[in-house]
C-alpha atoms as a PDB file:
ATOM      1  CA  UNK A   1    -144.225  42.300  15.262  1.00  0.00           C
ATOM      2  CA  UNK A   2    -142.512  44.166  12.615  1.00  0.00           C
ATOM      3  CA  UNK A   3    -139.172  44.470  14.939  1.00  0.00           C
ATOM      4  CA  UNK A   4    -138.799  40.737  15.313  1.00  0.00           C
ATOM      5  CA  UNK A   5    -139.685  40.123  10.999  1.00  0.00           C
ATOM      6  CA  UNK A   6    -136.914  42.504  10.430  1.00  0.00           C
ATOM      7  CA  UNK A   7    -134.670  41.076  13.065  1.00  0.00           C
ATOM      8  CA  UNK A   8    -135.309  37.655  11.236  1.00  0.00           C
ATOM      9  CA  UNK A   9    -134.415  38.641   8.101  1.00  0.00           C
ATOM     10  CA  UNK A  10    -131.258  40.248   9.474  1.00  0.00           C
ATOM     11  CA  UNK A  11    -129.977  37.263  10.737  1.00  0.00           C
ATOM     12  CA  UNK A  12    -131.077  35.069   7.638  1.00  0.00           C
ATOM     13  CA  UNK A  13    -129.191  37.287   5.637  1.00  0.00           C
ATOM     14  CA  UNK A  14    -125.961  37.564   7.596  1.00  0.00           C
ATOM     15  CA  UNK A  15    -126.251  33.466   8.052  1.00  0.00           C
ATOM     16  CA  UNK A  16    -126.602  32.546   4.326  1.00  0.00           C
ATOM     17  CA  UNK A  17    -123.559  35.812   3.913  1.00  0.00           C
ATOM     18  CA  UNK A  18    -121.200  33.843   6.504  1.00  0.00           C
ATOM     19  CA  UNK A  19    -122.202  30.197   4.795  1.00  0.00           C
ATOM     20  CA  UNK A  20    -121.086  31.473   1.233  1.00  0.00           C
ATOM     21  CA  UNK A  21    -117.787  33.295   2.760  1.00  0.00           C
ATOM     22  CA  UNK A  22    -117.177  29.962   4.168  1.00  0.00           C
ATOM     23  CA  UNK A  23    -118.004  27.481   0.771  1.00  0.00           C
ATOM     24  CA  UNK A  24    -115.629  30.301  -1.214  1.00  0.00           C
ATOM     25  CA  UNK A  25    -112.586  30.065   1.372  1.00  0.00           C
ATOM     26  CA  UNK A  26    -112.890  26.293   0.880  1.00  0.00           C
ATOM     27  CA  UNK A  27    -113.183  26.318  -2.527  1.00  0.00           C
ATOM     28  CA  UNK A  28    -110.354  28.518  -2.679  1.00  0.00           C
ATOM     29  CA  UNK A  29    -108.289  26.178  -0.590  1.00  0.00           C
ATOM     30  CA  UNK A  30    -108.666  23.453  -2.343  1.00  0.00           C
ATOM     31  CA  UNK A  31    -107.942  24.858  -5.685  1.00  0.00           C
ATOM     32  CA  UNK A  32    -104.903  26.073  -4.554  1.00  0.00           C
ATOM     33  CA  UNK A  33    -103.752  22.534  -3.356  1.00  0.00           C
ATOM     34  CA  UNK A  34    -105.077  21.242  -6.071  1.00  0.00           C
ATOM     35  CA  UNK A  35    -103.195  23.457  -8.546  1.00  0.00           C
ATOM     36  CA  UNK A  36     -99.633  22.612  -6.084  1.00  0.00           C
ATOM     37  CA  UNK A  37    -100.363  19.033  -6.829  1.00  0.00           C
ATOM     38  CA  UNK A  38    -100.581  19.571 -10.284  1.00  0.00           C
ATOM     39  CA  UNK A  39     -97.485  21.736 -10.641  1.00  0.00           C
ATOM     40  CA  UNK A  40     -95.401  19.416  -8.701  1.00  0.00           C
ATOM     41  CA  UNK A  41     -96.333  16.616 -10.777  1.00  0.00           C
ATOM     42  CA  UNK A  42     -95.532  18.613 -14.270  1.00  0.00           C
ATOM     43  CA  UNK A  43     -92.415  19.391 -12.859  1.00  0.00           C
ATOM     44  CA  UNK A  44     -91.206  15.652 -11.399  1.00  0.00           C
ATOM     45  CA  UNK A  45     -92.120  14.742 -14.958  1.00  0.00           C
ATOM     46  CA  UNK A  46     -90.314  17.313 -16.690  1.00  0.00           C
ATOM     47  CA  UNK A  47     -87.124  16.654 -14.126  1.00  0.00           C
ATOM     48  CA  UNK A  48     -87.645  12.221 -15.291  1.00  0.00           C
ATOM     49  CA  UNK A  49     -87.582  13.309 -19.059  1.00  0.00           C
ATOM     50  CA  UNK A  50     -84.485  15.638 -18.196  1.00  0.00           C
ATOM     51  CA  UNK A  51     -82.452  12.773 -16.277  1.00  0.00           C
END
């Protein structure tokens, strides 16, 4: 009984561990492509003001 409780809790924890490496590397991602959006946009506008 105590074997499988422990066993349980093992893979609990390692689920909810792989679930919030997963939400982080997405939330990464799209930062990142948000932030390359953003910087491309600054930069057309910059190169419009320059023309």
């Amino acid at each position: 009984m105590e074997k499988s409780k422990h066993f349980a809790y093992w893979i609990k924890r390692k689920t909810f561990l792989i679930l919030a490496a997963l939400m982080i590397g997405m939330s990464n991602g799209i930062y990142n492509e948000e932030k390359n959006a953003t910087n491309h946009q600054t930069q057309t506008e910059q190169q419009d003001k320059k023309d």
